[in-house]
C-alpha atoms as a PDB file:
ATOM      1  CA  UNK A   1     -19.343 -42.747  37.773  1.00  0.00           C
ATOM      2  CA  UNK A   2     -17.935 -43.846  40.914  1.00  0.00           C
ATOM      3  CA  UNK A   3     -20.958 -46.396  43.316  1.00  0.00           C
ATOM      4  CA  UNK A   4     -20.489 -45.899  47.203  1.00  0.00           C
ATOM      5  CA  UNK A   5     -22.723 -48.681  48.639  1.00  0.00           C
ATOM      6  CA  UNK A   6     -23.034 -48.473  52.794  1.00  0.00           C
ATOM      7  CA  UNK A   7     -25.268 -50.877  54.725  1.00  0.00           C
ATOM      8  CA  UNK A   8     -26.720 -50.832  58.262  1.00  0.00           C
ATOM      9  CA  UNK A   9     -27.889 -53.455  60.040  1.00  0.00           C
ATOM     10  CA  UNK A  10     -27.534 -56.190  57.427  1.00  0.00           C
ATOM     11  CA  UNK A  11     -24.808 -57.387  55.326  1.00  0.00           C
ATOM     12  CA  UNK A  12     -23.944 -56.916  51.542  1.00  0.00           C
ATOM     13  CA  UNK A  13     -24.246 -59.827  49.223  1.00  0.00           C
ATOM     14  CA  UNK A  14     -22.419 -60.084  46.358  1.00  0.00           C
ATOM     15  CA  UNK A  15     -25.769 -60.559  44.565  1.00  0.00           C
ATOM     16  CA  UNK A  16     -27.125 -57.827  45.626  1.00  0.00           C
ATOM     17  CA  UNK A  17     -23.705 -55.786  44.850  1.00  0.00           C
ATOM     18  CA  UNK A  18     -24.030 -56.485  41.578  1.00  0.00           C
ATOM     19  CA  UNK A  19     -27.441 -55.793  41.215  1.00  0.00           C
ATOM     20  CA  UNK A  20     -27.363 -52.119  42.539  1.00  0.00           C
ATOM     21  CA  UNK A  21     -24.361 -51.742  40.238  1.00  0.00           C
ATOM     22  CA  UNK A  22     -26.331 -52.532  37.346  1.00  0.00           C
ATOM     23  CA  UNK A  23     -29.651 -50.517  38.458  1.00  0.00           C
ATOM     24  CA  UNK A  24     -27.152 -47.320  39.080  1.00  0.00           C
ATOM     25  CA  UNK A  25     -24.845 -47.489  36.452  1.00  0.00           C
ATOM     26  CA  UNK A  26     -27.686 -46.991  33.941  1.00  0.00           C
ATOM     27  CA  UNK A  27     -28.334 -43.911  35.541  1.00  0.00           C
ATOM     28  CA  UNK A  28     -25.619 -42.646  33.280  1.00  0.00           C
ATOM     29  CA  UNK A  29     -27.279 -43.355  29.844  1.00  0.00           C
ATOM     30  CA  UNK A  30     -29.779 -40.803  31.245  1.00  0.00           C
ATOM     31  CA  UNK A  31     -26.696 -37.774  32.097  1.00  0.00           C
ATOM     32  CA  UNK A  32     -23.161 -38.278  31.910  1.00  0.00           C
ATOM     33  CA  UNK A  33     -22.377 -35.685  34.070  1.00  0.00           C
ATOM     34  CA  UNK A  34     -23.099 -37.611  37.171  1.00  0.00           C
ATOM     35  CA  UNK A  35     -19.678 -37.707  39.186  1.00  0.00           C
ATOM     36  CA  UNK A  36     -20.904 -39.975  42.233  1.00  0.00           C
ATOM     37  CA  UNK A  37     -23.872 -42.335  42.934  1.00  0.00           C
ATOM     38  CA  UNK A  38     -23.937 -43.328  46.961  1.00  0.00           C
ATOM     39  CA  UNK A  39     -26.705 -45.559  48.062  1.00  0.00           C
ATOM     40  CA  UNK A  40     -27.363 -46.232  51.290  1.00  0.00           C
ATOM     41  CA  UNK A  41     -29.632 -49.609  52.519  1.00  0.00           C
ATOM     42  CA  UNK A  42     -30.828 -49.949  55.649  1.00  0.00           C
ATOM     43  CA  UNK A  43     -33.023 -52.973  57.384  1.00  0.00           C
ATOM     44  CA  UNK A  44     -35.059 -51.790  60.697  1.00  0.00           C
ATOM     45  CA  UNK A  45     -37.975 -53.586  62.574  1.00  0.00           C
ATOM     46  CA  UNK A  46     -41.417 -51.442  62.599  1.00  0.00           C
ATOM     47  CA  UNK A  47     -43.634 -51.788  65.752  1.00  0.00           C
ATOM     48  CA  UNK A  48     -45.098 -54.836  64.742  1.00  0.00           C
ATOM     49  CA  UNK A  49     -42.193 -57.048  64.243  1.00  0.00           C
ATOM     50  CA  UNK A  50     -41.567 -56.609  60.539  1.00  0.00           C
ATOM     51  CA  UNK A  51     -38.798 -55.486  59.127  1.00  0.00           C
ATOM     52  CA  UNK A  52     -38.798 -52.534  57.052  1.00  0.00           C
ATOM     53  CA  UNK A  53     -35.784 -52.513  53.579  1.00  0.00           C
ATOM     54  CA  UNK A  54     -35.152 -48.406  52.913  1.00  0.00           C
ATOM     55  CA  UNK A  55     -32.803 -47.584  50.221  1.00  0.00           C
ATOM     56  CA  UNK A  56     -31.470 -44.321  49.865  1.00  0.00           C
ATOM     57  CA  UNK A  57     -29.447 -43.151  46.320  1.00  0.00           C
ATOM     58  CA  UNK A  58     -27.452 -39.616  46.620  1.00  0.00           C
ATOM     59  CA  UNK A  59     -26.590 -38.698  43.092  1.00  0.00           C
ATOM     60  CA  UNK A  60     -23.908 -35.596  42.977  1.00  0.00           C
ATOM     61  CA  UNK A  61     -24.304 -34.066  40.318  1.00  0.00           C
ATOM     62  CA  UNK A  62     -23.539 -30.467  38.987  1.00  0.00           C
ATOM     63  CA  UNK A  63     -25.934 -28.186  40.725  1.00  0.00           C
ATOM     64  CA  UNK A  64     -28.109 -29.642  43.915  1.00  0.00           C
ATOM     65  CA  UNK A  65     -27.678 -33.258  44.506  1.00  0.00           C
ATOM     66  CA  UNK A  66     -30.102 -35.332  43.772  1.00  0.00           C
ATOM     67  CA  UNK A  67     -31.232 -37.494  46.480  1.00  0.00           C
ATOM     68  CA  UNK A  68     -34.571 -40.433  46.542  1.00  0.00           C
ATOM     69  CA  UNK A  69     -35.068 -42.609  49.231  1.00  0.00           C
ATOM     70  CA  UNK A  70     -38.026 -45.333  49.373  1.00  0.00           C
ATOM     71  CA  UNK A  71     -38.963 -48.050  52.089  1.00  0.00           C
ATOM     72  CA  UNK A  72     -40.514 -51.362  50.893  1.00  0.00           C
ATOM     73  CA  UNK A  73     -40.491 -55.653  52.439  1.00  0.00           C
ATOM     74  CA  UNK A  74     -37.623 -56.468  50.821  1.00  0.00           C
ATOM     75  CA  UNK A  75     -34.087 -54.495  49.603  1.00  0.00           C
ATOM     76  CA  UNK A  76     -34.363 -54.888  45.910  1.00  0.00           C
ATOM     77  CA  UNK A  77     -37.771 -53.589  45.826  1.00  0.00           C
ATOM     78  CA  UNK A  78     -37.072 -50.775  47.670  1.00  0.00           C
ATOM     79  CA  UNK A  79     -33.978 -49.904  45.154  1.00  0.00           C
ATOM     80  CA  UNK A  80     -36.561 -50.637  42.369  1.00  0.00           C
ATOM     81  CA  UNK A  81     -38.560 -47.976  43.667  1.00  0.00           C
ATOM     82  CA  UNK A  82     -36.076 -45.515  43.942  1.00  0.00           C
ATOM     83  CA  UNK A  83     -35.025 -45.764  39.709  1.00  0.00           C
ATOM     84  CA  UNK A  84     -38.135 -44.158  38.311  1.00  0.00           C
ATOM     85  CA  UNK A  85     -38.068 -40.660  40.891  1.00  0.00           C
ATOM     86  CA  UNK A  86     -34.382 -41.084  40.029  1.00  0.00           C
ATOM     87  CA  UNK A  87     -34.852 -41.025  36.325  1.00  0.00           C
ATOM     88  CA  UNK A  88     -37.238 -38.171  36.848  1.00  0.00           C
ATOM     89  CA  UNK A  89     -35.654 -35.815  38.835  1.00  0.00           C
ATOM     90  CA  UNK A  90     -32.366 -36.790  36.070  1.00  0.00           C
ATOM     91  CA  UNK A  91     -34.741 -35.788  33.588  1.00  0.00           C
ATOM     92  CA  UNK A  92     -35.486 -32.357  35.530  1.00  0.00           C
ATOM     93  CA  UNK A  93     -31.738 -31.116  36.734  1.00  0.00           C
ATOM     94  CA  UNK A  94     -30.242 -31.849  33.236  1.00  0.00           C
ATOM     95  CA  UNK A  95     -33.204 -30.023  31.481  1.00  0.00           C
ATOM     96  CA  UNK A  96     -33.133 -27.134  34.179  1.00  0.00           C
ATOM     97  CA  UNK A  97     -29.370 -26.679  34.061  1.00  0.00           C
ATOM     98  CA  UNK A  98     -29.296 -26.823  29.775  1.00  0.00           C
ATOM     99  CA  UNK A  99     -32.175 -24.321  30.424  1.00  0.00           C
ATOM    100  CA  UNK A 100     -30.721 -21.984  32.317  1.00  0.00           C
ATOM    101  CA  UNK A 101     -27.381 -22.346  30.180  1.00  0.00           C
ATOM    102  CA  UNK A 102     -28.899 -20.911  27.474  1.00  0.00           C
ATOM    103  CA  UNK A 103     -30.942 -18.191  28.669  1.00  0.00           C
ATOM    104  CA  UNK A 104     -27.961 -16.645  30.289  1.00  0.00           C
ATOM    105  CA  UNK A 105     -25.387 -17.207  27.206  1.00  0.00           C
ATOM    106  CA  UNK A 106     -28.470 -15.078  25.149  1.00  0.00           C
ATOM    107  CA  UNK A 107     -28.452 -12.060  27.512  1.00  0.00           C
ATOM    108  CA  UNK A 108     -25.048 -12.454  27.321  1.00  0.00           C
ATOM    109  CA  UNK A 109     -25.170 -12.407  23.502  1.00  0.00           C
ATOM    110  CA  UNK A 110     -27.035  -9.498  24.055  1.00  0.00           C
ATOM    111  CA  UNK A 111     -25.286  -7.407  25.871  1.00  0.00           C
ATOM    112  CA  UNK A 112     -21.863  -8.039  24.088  1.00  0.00           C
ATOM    113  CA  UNK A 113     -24.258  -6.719  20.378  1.00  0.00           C
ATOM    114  CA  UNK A 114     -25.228  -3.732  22.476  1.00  0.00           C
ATOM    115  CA  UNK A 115     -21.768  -2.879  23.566  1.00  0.00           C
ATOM    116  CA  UNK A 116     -20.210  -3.598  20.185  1.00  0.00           C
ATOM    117  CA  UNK A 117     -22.681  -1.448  18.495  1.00  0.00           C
ATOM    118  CA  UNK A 118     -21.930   1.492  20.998  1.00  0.00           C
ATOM    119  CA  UNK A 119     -17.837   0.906  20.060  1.00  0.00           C
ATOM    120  CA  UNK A 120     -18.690   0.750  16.517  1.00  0.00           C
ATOM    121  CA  UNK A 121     -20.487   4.530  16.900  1.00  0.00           C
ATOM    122  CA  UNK A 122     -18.095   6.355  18.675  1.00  0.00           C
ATOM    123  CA  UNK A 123     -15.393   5.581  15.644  1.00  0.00           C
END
């Protein structure tokens, strides 16, 4: 799985590099399938001064990406936040696409009985 790491406003530590790395590349114990994990941090003041740490993962994956993004005081928090959704909605695209996998390969299943059964009459 191939990490894309953009920042705005702020640069990129090695530190915290490395620790996005590690947070993301578990992802993959959870579904190999993943092709390409882009996060995105960006720092921005709110109205009263503070700043505000938003992290924003893109998985691509087959089917709908999956995308989570979370705001919190500092960076690795907010990347923290974003790994439970992440594992979820992991959880729910790889479930949903075995799912629908097999539901379609049994009407297919189906239909190929039905037809074989209509060749095996007309002999």
């Amino acid at each position: 799985m191939d990490i894309i790491i953009g920042c705005k406003n702020f640069e990129l530590t090695p530190s915290l590099r490395t620790y996005i790395e590690e947070k993301v590349g578990k992802l993959a114990n959870y579904w190999d399938r993943i092709i390409r994990a882009r996060v995105e941090l960006e720092v921005d003041k709110n109205k009263r001064g503070g700043l505000i740490h938003s992290a924003t993962v893109t998985l691509e994956v087959p089917g709908p990406d999956i995308r989570v993004q979370e705001e919190a005081g500092d960076m690795h928090a907010a990347i923290d936040l974003t790994m439970p959704v992440l594992e979820r909605q992991i959880k729910k695209a790889k479930n949903k696409l075995e799912r629908t996998d097999w539901r379609h390969m049994d009407k297919a299943r189906e239909k190929f009985r039905q037809w074989y059964e209509r060749m095996r009459g007309n002999k």
